[in-house]
C-alpha atoms as a PDB file:
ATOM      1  CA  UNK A   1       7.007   9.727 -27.692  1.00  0.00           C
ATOM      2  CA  UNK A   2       5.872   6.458 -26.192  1.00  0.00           C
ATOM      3  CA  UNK A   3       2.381   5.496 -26.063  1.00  0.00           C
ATOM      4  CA  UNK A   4       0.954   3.917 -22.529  1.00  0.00           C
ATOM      5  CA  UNK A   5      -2.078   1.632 -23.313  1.00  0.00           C
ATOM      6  CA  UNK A   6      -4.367   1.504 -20.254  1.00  0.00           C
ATOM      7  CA  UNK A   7      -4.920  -1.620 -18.287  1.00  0.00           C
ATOM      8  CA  UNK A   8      -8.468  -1.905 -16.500  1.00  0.00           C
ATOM      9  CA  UNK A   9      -8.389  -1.810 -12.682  1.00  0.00           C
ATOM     10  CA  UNK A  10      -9.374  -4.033 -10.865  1.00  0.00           C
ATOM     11  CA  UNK A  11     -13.087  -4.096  -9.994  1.00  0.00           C
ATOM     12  CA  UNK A  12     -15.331  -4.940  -7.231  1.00  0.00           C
ATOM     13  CA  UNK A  13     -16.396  -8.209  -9.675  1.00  0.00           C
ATOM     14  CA  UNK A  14     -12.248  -8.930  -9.339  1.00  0.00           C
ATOM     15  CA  UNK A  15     -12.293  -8.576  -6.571  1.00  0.00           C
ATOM     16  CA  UNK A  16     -15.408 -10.981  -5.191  1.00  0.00           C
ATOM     17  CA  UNK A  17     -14.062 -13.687  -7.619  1.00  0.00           C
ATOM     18  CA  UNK A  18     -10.548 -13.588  -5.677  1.00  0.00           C
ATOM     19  CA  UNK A  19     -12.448 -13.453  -2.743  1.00  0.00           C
ATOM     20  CA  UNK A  20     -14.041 -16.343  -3.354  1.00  0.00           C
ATOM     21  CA  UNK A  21     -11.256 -18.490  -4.985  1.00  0.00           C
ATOM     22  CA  UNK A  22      -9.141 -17.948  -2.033  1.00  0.00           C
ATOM     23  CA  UNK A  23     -11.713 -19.335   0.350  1.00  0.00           C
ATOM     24  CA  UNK A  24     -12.479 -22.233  -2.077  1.00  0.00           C
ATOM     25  CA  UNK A  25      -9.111 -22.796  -2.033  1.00  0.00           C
ATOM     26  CA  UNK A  26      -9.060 -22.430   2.258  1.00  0.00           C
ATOM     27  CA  UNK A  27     -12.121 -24.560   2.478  1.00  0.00           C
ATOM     28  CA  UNK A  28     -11.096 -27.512   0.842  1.00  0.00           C
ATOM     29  CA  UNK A  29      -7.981 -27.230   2.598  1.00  0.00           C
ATOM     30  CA  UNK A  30      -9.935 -27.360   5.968  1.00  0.00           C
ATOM     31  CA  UNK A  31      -9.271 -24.059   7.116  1.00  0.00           C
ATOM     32  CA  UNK A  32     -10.870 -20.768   8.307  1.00  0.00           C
ATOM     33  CA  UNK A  33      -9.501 -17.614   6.607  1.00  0.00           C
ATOM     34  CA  UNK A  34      -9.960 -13.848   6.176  1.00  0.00           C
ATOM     35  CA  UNK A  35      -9.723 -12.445   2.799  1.00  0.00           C
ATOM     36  CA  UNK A  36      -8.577  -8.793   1.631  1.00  0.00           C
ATOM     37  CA  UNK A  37      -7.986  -7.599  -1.815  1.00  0.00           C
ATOM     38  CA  UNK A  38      -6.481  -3.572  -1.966  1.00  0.00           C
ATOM     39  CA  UNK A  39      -7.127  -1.736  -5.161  1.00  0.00           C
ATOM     40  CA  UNK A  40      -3.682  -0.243  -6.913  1.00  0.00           C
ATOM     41  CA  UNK A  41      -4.125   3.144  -4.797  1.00  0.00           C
ATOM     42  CA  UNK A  42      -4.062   0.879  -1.483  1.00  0.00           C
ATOM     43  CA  UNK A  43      -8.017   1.074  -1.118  1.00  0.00           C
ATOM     44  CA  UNK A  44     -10.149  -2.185   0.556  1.00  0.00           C
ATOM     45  CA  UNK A  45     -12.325  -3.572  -2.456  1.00  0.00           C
ATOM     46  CA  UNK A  46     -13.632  -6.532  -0.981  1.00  0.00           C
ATOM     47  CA  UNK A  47     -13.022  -8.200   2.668  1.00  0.00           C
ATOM     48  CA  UNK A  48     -14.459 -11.588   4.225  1.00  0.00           C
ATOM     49  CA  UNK A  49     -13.777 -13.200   7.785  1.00  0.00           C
ATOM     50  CA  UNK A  50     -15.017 -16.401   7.893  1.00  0.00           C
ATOM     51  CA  UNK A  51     -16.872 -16.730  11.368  1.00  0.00           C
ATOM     52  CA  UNK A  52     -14.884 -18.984  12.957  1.00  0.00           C
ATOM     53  CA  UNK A  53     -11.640 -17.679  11.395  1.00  0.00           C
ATOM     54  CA  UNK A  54      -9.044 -16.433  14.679  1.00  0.00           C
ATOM     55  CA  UNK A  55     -10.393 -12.596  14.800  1.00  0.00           C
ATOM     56  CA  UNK A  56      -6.388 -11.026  14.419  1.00  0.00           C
ATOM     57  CA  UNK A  57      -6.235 -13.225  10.556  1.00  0.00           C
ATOM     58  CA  UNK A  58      -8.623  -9.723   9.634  1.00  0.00           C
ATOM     59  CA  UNK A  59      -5.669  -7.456  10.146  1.00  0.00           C
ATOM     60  CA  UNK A  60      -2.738 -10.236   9.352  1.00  0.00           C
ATOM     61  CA  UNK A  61      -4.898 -10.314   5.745  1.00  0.00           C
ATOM     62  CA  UNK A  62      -4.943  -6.599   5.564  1.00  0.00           C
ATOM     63  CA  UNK A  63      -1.429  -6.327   6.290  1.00  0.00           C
ATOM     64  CA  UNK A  64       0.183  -8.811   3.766  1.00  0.00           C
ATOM     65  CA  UNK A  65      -2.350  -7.655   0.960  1.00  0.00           C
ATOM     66  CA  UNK A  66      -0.698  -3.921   1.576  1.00  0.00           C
ATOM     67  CA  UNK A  67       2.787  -5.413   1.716  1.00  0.00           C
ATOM     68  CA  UNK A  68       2.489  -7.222  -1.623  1.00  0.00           C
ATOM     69  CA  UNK A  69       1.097  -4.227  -3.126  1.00  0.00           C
ATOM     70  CA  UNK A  70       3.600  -1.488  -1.534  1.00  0.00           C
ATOM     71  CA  UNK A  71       6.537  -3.820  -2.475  1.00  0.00           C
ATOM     72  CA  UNK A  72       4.948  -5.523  -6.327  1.00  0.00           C
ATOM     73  CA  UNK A  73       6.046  -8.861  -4.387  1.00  0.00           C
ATOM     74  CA  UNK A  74       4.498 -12.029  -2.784  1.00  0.00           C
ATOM     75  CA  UNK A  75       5.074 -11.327   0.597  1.00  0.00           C
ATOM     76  CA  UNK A  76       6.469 -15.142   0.827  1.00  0.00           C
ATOM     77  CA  UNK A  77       9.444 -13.933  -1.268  1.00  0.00           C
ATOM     78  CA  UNK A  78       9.849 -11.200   1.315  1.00  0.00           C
ATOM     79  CA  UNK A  79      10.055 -12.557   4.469  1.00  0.00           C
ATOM     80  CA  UNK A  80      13.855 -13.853   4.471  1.00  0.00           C
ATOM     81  CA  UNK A  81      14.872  -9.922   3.429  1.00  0.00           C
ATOM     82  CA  UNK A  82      13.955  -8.852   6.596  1.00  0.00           C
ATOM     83  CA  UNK A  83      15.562 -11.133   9.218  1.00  0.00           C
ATOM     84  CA  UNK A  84      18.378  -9.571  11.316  1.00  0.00           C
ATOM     85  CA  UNK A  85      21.322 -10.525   8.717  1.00  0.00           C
ATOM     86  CA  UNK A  86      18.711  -9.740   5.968  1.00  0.00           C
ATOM     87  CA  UNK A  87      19.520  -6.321   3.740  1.00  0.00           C
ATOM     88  CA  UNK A  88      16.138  -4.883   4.708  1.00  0.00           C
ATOM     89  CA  UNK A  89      16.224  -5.725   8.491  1.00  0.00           C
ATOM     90  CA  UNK A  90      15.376  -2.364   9.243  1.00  0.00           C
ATOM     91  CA  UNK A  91      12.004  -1.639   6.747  1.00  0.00           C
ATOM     92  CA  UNK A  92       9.441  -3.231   8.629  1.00  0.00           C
ATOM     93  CA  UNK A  93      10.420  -0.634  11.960  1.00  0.00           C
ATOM     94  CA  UNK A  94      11.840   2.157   9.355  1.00  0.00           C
ATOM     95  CA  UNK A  95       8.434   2.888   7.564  1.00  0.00           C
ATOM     96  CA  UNK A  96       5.381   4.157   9.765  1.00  0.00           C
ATOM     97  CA  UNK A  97       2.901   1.619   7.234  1.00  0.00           C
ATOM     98  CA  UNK A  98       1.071  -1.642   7.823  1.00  0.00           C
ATOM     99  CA  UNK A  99       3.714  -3.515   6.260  1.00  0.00           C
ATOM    100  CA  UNK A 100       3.795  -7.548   6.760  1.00  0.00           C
ATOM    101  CA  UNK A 101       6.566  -9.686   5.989  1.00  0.00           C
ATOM    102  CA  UNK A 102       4.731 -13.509   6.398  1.00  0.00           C
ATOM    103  CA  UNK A 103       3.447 -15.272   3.538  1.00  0.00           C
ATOM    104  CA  UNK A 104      -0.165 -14.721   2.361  1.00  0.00           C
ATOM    105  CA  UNK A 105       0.193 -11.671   0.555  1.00  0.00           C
ATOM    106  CA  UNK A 106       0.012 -11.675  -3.151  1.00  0.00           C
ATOM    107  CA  UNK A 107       0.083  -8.819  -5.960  1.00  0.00           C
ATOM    108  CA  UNK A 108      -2.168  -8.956  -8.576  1.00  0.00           C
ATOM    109  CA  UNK A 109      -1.159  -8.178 -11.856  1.00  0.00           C
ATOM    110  CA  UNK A 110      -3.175  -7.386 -15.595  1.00  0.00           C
ATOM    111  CA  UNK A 111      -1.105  -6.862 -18.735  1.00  0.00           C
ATOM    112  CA  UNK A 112       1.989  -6.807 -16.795  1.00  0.00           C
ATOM    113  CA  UNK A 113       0.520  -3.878 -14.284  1.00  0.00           C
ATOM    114  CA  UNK A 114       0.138  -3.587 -10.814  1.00  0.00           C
ATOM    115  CA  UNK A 115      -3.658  -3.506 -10.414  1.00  0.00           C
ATOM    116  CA  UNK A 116      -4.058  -4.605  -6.573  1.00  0.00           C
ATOM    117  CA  UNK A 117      -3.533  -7.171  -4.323  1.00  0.00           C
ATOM    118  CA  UNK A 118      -4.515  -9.919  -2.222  1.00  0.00           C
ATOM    119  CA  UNK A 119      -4.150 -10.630   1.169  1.00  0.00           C
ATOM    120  CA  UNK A 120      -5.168 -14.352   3.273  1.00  0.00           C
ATOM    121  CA  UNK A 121      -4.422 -14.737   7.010  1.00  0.00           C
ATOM    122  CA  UNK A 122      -5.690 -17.401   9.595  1.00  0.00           C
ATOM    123  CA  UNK A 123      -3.849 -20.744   8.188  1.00  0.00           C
ATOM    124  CA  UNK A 124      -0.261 -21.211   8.676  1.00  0.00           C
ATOM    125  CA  UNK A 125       1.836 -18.845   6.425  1.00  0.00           C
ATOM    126  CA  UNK A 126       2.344 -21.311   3.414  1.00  0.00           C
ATOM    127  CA  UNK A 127      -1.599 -22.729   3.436  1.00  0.00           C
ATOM    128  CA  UNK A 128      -2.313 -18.565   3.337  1.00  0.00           C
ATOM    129  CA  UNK A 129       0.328 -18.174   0.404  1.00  0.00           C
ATOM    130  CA  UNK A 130      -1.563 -21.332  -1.676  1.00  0.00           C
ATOM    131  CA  UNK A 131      -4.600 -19.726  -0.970  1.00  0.00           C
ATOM    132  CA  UNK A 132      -3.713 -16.626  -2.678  1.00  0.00           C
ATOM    133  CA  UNK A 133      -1.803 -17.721  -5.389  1.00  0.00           C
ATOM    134  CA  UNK A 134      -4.969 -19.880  -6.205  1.00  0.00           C
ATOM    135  CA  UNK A 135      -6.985 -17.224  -6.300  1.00  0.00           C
ATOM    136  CA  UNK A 136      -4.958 -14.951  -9.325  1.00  0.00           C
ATOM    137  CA  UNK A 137      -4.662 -17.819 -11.063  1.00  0.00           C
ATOM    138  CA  UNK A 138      -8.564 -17.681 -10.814  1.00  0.00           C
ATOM    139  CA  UNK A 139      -8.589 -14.501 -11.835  1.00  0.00           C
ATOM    140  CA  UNK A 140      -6.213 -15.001 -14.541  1.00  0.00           C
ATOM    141  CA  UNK A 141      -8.341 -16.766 -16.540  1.00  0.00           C
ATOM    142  CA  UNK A 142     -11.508 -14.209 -16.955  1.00  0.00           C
ATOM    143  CA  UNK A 143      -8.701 -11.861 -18.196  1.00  0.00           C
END
């Protein structure tokens, strides 16, 4: 019989610190984002528009967050799966879900489990994708 050790979920403290790395990260970049990080069951924890962010980067962050989470994957490693001559062409109109498939969404991870994720949306799709990579890594080291 195998023993599972429990890994702490991510918190609301998590979940402000990601928050706020990925708009570091955005601001000294130059650019306006919104932020969302999901808990493990799919549930908002923490959300930030910066006010002069476009107003549709609120639901493009949402989105991506839930794709990385649904899928355990950065949705920047996602996106060429789903072109036409991709093998999952068909997921993003198969599945009735908020799914994504631009870069910006990022899963986050604690002893090798799925704990939540993070979503950025109003810079172009690879500025977004920095900006949440930047902000595990931040995370990463108060683990």
């Amino acid at each position: 019989m195998s023993t599972t050790i429990p890994v702490a979920p991510l918190t609301t403290q998590d979940a402000e610190v990601l928050v706020t790395a990925a708009r570091r990260a955005a601001d000294a970049a130059g650019v306006t984002v919104s932020v969302t990080v999901l808990d493990a069951g799919g549930h908002l924890l923490a959300f930030r528009r910066d006010d002069r962010a476009v107003l549709i980067s609120g639901e493009t962050s949402t989105r991506k967050a839930y794709t990385a989470l649904q899928l355990d994957a950065p949705t920047a490693d996602l996106v060429d799966l789903v072109k036409p001559d991709g093998p999952f062409h068909t997921l993003p109109t198969a599945l009735d879900k908020p799914l994504l498939f631009i870069a910006g969404g990022v899963p986050v991870h604690r002893d090798g489990r799925l704990i939540g994720a993070i979503g950025v949306g109003g810079g172009a799709p690879e500025q977004d994708h920095g900006f949440a990579v930047a902000a595990v890594a931040a995370t990463e080291e108060l683990s």
